[in-house]
PDB file of N, CA and C in Angstrom:
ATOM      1  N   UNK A   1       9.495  21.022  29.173  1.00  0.00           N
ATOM      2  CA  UNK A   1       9.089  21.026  27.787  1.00  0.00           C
ATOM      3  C   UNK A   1       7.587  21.293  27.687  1.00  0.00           C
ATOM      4  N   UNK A   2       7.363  21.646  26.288  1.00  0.00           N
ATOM      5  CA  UNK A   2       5.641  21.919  26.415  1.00  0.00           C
ATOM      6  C   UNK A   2       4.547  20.538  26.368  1.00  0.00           C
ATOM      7  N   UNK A   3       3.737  20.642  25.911  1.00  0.00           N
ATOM      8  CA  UNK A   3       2.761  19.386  26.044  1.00  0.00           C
ATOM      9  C   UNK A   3       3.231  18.949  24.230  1.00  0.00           C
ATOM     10  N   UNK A   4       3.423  19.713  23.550  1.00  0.00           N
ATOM     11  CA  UNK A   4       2.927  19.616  22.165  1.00  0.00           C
ATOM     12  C   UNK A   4       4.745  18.477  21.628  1.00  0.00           C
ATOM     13  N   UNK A   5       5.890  18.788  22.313  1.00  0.00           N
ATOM     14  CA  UNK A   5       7.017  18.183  22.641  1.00  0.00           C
ATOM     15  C   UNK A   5       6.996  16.754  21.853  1.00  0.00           C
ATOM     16  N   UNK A   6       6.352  15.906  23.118  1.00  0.00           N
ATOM     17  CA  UNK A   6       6.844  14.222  22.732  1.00  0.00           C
ATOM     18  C   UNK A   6       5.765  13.793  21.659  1.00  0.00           C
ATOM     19  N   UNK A   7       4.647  14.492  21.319  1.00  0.00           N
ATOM     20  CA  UNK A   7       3.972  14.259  20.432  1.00  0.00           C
ATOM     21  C   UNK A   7       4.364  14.598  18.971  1.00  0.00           C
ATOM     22  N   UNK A   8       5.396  16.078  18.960  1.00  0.00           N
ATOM     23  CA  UNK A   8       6.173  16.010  17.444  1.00  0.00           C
ATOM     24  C   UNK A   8       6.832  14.946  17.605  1.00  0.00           C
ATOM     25  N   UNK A   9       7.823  14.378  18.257  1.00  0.00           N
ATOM     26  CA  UNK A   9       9.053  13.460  18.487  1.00  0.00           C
ATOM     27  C   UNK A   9       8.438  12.145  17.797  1.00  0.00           C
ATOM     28  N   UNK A  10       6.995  11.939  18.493  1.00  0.00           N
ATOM     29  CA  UNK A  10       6.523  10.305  18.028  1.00  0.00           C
ATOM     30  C   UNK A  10       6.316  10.726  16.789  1.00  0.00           C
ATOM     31  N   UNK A  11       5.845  11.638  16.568  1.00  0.00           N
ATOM     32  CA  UNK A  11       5.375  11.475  14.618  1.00  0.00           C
ATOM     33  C   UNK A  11       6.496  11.228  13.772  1.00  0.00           C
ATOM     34  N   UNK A  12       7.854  12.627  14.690  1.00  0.00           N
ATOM     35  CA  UNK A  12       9.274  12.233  13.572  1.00  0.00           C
ATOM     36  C   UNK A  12       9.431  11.049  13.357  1.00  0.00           C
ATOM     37  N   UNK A  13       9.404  10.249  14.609  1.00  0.00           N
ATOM     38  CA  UNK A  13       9.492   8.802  13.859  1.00  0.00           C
ATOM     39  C   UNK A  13       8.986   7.937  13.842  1.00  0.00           C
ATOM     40  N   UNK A  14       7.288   8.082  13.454  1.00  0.00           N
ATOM     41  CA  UNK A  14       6.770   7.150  12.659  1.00  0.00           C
ATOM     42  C   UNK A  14       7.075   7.699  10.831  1.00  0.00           C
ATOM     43  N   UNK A  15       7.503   9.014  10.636  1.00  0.00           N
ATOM     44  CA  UNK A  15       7.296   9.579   9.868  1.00  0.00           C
ATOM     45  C   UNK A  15       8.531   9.070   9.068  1.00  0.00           C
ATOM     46  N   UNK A  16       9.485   8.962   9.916  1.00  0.00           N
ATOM     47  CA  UNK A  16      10.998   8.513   9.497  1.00  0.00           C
ATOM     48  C   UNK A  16      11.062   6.789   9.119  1.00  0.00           C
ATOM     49  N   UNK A  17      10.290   5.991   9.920  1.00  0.00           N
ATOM     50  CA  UNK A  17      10.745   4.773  10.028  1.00  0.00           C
ATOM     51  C   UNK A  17       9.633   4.100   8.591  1.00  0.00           C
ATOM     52  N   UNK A  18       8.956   4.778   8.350  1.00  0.00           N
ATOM     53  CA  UNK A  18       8.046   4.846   7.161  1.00  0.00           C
ATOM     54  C   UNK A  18       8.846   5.221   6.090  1.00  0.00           C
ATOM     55  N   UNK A  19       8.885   6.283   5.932  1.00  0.00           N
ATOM     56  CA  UNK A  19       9.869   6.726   4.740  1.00  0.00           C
ATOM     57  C   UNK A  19      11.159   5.869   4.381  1.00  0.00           C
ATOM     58  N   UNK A  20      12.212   4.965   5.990  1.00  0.00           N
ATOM     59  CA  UNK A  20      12.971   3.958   4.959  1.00  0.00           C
ATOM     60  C   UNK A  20      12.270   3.016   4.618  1.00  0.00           C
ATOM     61  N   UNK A  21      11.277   2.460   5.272  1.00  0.00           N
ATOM     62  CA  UNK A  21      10.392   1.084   4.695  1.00  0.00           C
ATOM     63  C   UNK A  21      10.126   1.615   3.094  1.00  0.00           C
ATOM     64  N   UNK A  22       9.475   2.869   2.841  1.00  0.00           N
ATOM     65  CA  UNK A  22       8.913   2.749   1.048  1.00  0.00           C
ATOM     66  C   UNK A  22      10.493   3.004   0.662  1.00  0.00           C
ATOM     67  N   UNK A  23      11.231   3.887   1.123  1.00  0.00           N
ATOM     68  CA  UNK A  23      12.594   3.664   0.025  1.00  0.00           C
ATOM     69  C   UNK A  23      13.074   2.632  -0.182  1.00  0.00           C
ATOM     70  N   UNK A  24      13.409   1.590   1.136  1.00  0.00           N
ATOM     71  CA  UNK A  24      13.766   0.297   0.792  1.00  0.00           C
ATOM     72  C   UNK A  24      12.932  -0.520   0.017  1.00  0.00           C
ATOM     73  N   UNK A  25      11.998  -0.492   0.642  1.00  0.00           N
ATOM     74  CA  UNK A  25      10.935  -1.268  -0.872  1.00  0.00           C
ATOM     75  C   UNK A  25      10.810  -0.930  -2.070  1.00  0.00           C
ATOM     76  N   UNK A  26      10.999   0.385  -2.242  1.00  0.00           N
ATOM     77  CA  UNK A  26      10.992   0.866  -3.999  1.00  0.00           C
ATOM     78  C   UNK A  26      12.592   0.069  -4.649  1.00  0.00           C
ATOM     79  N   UNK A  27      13.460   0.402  -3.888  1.00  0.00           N
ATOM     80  CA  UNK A  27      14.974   0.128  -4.006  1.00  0.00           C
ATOM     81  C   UNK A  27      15.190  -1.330  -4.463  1.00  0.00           C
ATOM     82  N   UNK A  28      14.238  -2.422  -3.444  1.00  0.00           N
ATOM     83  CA  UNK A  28      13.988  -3.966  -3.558  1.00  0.00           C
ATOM     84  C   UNK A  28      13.730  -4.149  -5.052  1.00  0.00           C
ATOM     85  N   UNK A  29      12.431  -3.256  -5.056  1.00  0.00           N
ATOM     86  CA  UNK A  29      11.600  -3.656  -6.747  1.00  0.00           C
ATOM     87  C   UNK A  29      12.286  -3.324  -7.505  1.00  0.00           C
ATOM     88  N   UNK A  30      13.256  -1.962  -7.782  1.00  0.00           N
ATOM     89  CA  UNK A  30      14.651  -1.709  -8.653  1.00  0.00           C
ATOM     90  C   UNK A  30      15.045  -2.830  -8.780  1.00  0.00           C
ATOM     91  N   UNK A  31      16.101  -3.289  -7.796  1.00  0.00           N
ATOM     92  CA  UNK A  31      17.363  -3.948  -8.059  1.00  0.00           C
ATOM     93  C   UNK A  31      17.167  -5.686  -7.579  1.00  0.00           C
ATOM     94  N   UNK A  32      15.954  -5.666  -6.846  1.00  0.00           N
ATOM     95  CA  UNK A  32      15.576  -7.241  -6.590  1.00  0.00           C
ATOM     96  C   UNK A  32      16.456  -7.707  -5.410  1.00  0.00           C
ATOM     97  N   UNK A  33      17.587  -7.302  -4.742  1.00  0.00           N
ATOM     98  CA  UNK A  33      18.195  -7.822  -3.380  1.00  0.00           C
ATOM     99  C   UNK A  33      17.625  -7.864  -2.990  1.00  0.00           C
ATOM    100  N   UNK A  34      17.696  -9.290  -1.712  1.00  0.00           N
ATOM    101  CA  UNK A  34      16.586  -9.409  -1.405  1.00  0.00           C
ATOM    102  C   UNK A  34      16.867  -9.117   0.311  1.00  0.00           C
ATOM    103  N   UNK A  35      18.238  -8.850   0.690  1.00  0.00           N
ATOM    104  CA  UNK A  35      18.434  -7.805   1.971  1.00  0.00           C
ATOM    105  C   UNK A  35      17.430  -6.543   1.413  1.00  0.00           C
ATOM    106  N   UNK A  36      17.419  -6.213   0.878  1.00  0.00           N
ATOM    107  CA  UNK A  36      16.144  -4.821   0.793  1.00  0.00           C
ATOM    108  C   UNK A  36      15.143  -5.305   1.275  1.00  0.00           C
ATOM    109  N   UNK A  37      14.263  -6.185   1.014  1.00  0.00           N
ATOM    110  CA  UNK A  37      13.314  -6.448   1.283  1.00  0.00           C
ATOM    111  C   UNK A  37      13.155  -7.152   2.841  1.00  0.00           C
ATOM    112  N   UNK A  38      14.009  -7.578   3.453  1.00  0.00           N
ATOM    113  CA  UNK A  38      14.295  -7.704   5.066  1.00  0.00           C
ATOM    114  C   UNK A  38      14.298  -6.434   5.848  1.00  0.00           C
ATOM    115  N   UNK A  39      14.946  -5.706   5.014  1.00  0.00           N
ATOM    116  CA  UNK A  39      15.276  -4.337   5.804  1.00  0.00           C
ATOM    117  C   UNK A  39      14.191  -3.813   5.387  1.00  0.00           C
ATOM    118  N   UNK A  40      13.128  -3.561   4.586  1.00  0.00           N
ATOM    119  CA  UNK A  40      12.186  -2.633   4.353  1.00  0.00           C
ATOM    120  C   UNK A  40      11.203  -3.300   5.436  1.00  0.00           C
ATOM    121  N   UNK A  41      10.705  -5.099   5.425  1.00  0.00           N
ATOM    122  CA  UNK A  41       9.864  -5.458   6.320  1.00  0.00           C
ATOM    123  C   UNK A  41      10.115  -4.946   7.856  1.00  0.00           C
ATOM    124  N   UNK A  42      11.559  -5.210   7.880  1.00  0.00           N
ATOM    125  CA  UNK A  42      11.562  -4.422   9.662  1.00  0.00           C
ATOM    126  C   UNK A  42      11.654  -2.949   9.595  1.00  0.00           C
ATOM    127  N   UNK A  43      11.388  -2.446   9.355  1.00  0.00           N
ATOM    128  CA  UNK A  43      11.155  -0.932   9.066  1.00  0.00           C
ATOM    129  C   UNK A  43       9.448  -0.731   8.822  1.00  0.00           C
ATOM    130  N   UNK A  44       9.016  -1.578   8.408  1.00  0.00           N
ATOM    131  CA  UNK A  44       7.517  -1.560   8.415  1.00  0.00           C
ATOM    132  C   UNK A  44       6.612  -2.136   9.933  1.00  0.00           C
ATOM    133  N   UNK A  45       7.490  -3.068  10.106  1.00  0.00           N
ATOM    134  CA  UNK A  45       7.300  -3.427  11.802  1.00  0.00           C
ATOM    135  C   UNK A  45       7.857  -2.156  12.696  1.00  0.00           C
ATOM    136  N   UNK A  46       9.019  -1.554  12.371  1.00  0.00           N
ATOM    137  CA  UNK A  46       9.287  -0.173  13.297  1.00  0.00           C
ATOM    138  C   UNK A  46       8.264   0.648  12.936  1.00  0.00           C
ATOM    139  N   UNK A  47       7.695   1.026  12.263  1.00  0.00           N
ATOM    140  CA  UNK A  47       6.830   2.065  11.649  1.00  0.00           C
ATOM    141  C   UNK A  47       5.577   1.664  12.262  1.00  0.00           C
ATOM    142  N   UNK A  48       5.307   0.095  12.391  1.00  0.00           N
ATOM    143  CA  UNK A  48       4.258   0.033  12.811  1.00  0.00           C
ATOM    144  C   UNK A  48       3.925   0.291  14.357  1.00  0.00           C
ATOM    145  N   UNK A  49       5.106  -0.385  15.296  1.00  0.00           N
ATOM    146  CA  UNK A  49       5.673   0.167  16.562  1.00  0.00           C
ATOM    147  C   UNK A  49       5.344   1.391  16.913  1.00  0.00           C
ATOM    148  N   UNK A  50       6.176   2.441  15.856  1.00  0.00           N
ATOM    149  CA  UNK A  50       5.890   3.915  15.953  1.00  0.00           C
ATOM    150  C   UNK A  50       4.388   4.115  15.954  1.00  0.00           C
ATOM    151  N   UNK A  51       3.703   3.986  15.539  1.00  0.00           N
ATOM    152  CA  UNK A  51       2.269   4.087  15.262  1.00  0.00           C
ATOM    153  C   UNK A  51       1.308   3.764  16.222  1.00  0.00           C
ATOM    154  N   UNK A  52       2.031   2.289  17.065  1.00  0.00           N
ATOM    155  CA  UNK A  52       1.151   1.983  18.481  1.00  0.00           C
ATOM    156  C   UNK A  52       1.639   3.127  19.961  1.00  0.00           C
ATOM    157  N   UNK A  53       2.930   3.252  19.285  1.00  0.00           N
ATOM    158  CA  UNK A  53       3.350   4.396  20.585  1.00  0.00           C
ATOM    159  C   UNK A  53       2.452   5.575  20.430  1.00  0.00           C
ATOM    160  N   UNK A  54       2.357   5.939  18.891  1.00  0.00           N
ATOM    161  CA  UNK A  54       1.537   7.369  19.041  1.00  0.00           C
ATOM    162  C   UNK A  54       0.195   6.962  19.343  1.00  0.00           C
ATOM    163  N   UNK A  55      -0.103   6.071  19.352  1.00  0.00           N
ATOM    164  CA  UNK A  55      -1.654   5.563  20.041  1.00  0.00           C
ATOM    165  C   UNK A  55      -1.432   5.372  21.122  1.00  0.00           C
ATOM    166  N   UNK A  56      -0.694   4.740  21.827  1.00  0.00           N
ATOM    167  CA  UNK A  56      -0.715   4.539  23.490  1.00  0.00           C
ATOM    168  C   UNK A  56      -0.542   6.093  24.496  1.00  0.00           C
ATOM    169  N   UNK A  57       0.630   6.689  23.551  1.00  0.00           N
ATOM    170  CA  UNK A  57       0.627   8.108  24.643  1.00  0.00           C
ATOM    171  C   UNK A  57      -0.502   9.083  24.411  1.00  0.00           C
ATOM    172  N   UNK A  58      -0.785   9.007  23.207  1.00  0.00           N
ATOM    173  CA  UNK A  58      -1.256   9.966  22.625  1.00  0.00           C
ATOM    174  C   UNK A  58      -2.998  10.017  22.447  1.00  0.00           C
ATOM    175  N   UNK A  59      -3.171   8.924  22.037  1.00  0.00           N
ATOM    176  CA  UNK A  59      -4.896   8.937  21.659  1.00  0.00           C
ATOM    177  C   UNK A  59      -5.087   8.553  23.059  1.00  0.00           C
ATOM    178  N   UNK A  60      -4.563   7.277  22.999  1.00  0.00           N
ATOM    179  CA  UNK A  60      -5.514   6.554  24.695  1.00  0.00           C
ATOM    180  C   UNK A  60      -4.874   6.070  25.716  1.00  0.00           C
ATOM    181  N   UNK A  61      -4.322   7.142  26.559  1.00  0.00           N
ATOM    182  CA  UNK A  61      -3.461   7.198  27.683  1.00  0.00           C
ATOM    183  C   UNK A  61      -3.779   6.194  28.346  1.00  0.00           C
ATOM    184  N   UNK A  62      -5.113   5.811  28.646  1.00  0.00           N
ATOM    185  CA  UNK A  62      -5.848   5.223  29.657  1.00  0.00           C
ATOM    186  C   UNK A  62      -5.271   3.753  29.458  1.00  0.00           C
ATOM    187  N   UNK A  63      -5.554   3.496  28.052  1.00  0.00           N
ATOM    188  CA  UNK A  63      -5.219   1.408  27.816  1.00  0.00           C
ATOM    189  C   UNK A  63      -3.365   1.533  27.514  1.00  0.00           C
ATOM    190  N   UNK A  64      -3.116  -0.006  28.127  1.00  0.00           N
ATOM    191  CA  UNK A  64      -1.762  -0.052  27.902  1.00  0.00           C
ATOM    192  C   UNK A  64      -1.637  -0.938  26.821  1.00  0.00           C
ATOM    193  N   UNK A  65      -1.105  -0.668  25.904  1.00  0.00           N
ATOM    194  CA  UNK A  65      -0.687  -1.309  24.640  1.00  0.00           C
ATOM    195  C   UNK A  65       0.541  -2.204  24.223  1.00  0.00           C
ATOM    196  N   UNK A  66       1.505  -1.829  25.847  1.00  0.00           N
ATOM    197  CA  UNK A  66       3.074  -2.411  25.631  1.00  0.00           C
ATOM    198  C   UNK A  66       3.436  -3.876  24.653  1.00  0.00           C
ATOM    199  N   UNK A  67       2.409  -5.036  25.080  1.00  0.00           N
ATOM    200  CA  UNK A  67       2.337  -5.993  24.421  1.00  0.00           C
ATOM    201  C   UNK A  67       2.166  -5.882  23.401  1.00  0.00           C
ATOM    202  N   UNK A  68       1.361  -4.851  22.628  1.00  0.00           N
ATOM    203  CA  UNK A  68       1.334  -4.862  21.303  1.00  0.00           C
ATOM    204  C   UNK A  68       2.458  -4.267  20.565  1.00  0.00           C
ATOM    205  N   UNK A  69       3.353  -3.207  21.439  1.00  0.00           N
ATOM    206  CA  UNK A  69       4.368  -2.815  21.217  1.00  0.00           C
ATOM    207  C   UNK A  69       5.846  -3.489  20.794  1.00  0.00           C
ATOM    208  N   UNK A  70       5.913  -4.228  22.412  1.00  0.00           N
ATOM    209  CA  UNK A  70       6.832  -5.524  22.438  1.00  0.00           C
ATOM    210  C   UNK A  70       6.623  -6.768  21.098  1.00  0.00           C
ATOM    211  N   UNK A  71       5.592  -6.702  20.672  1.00  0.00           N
ATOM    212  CA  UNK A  71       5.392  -7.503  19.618  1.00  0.00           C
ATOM    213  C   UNK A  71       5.853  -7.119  18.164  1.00  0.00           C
ATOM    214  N   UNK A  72       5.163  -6.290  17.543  1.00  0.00           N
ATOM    215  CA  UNK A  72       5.801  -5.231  16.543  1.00  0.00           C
ATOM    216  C   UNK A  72       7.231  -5.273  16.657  1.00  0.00           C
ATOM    217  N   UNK A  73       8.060  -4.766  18.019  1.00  0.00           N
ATOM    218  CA  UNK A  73       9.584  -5.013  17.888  1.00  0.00           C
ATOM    219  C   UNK A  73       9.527  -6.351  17.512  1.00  0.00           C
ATOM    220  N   UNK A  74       9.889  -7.219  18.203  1.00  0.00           N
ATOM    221  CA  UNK A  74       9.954  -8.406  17.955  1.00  0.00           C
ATOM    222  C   UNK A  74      10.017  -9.202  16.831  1.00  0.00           C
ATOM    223  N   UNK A  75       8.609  -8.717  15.789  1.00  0.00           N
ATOM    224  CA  UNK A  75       8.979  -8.694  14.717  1.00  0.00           C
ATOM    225  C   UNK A  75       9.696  -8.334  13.828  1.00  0.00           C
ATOM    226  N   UNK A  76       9.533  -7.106  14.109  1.00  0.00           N
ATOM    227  CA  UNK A  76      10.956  -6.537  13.387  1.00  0.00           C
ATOM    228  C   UNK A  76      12.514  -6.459  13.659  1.00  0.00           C
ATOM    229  N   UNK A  77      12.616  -7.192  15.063  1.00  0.00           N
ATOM    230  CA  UNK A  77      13.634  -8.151  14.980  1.00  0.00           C
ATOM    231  C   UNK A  77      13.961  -9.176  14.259  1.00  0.00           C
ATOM    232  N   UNK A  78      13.392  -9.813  14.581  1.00  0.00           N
ATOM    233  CA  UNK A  78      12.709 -11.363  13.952  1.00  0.00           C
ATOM    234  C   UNK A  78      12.983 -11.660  12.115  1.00  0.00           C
ATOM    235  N   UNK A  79      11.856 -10.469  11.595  1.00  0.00           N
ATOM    236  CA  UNK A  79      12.355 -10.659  10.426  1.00  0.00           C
ATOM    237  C   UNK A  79      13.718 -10.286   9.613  1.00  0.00           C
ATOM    238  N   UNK A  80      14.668  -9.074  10.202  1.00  0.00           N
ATOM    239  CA  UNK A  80      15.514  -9.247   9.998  1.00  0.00           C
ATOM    240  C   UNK A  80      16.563 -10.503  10.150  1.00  0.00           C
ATOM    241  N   UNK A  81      16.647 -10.609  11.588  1.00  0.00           N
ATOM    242  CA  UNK A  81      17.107 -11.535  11.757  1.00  0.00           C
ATOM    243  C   UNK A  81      17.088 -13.147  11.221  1.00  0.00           C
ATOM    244  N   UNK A  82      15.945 -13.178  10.463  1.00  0.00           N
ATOM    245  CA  UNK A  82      15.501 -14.307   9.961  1.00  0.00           C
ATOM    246  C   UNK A  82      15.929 -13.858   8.065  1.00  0.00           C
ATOM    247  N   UNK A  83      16.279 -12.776   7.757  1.00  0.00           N
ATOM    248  CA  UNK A  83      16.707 -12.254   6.571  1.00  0.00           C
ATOM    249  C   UNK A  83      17.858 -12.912   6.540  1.00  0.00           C
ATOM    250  N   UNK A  84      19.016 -12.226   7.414  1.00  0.00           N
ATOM    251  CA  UNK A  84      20.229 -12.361   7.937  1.00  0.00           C
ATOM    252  C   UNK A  84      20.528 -13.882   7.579  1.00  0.00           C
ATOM    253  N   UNK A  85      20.053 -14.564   7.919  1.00  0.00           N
ATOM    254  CA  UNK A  85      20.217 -16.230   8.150  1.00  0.00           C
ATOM    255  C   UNK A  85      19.944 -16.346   6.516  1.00  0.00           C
ATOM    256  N   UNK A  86      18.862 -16.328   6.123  1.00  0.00           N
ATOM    257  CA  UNK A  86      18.242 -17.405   5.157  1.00  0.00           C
ATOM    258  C   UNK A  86      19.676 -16.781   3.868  1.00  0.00           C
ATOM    259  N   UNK A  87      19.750 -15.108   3.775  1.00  0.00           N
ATOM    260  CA  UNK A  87      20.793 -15.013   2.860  1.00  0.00           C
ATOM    261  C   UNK A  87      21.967 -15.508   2.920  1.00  0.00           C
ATOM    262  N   UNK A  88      22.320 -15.812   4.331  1.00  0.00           N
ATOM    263  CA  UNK A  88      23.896 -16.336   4.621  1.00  0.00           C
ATOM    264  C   UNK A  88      23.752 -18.013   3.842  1.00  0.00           C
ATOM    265  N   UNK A  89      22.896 -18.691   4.258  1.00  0.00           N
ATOM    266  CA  UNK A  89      22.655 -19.918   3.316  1.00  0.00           C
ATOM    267  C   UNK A  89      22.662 -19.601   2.346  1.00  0.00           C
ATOM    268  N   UNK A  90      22.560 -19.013   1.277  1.00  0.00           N
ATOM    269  CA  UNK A  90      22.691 -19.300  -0.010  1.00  0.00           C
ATOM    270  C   UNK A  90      23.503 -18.343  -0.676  1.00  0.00           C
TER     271      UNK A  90
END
Protein backbone atom coordinates (compact mmCIF):
# COMPACT_ATOMS: atom_id res chain seq x y z
CA UNK A 1 0.00 0.00 0.00
CA UNK A 2 1.17 3.62 -0.33
CA UNK A 3 2.26 5.80 2.65
CA UNK A 4 -0.82 8.13 2.20
CA UNK A 5 -3.16 4.52 2.91
CA UNK A 6 -3.58 4.16 6.84
CA UNK A 7 -3.61 7.82 7.20
CA UNK A 8 -7.01 8.19 4.94
CA UNK A 9 -8.34 5.03 6.99
CA UNK A 10 -7.63 6.93 10.51
CA UNK A 11 -9.40 10.08 9.40
CA UNK A 12 -12.48 7.81 7.91
CA UNK A 13 -12.91 7.09 11.26
CA UNK A 14 -12.43 9.76 13.30
CA UNK A 15 -14.55 11.37 10.69
CA UNK A 16 -17.26 8.63 11.06
CA UNK A 17 -17.25 8.09 14.80
CA UNK A 18 -17.83 11.97 15.07
CA UNK A 19 -20.54 12.29 12.78
CA UNK A 20 -22.68 9.46 14.96
CA UNK A 21 -21.74 11.30 18.23
CA UNK A 22 -23.42 14.91 16.68
CA UNK A 23 -26.33 12.81 15.07
CA UNK A 24 -26.95 11.06 18.21
CA UNK A 25 -26.75 14.12 20.17
CA UNK A 26 -28.90 16.26 17.91
CA UNK A 27 -31.45 13.11 17.93
CA UNK A 28 -31.11 13.15 22.15
CA UNK A 29 -32.09 17.02 22.11
CA UNK A 30 -35.14 16.07 19.56
CA UNK A 31 -36.67 13.37 21.31
CA UNK A 32 -34.93 13.47 24.93
CA UNK A 33 -34.11 9.37 25.20
CA UNK A 34 -31.83 9.21 27.14
CA UNK A 35 -30.09 5.84 25.40
CA UNK A 36 -29.17 8.67 22.82
CA UNK A 37 -27.30 10.37 24.95
CA UNK A 38 -25.15 7.10 26.19
CA UNK A 39 -24.67 6.25 22.74
CA UNK A 40 -23.66 9.73 21.55
CA UNK A 41 -21.13 9.98 24.83
CA UNK A 42 -19.41 6.69 23.68
CA UNK A 43 -19.11 7.76 20.29
CA UNK A 44 -17.49 10.90 21.52
CA UNK A 45 -15.00 8.75 23.56
CA UNK A 46 -14.56 6.63 20.09
CA UNK A 47 -14.01 9.80 18.24
CA UNK A 48 -11.84 10.84 20.75
CA UNK A 49 -9.76 7.41 20.56
CA UNK A 50 -9.81 8.03 16.80
CA UNK A 51 -8.11 11.28 17.24
CA UNK A 52 -5.24 9.90 19.67
CA UNK A 53 -4.58 7.14 17.01
CA UNK A 54 -4.23 9.83 14.33
CA UNK A 55 -1.78 11.47 16.73
CA UNK A 56 0.18 8.47 17.74
CA UNK A 57 0.79 7.10 14.05
CA UNK A 58 0.65 10.02 12.46
CA UNK A 59 1.96 13.32 14.07
CA UNK A 60 4.35 11.64 16.67
CA UNK A 61 5.51 8.25 15.82
CA UNK A 62 8.21 8.65 18.28
CA UNK A 63 5.82 8.90 21.83
CA UNK A 64 3.56 6.02 22.65
CA UNK A 65 0.18 7.10 23.53
CA UNK A 66 -1.51 3.46 24.00
CA UNK A 67 -2.54 4.39 27.59
CA UNK A 68 -4.18 7.24 26.50
CA UNK A 69 -5.79 5.18 23.95
CA UNK A 70 -6.75 2.22 26.23
CA UNK A 71 -8.36 4.88 28.29
CA UNK A 72 -10.66 6.74 25.84
CA UNK A 73 -11.89 3.00 25.02
CA UNK A 74 -12.58 2.30 28.29
CA UNK A 75 -14.54 5.05 28.59
CA UNK A 76 -16.46 4.60 26.05
CA UNK A 77 -17.10 1.36 27.24
CA UNK A 78 -17.81 2.37 30.51
CA UNK A 79 -20.23 4.92 29.70
CA UNK A 80 -22.28 2.91 27.73
CA UNK A 81 -22.23 0.33 29.79
CA UNK A 82 -23.06 2.39 32.71
CA UNK A 83 -26.13 3.81 30.31
CA UNK A 84 -27.23 0.22 29.85
CA UNK A 85 -27.64 -0.32 33.67
CA UNK A 86 -28.93 2.95 35.03
CA UNK A 87 -31.92 2.68 32.11
CA UNK A 88 -32.64 -0.96 32.95
CA UNK A 89 -33.43 0.43 36.62
CA UNK A 90 -35.95 2.55 35.84
Amino acid sequence: MTEWFPALVYLLCFLTSSACALLLARNYWRTGARMLLWSALCFLFLAGNNFVVIIDMLVLPQTDFRLVRHLFSLAAVGVLLFGFIWDLEE
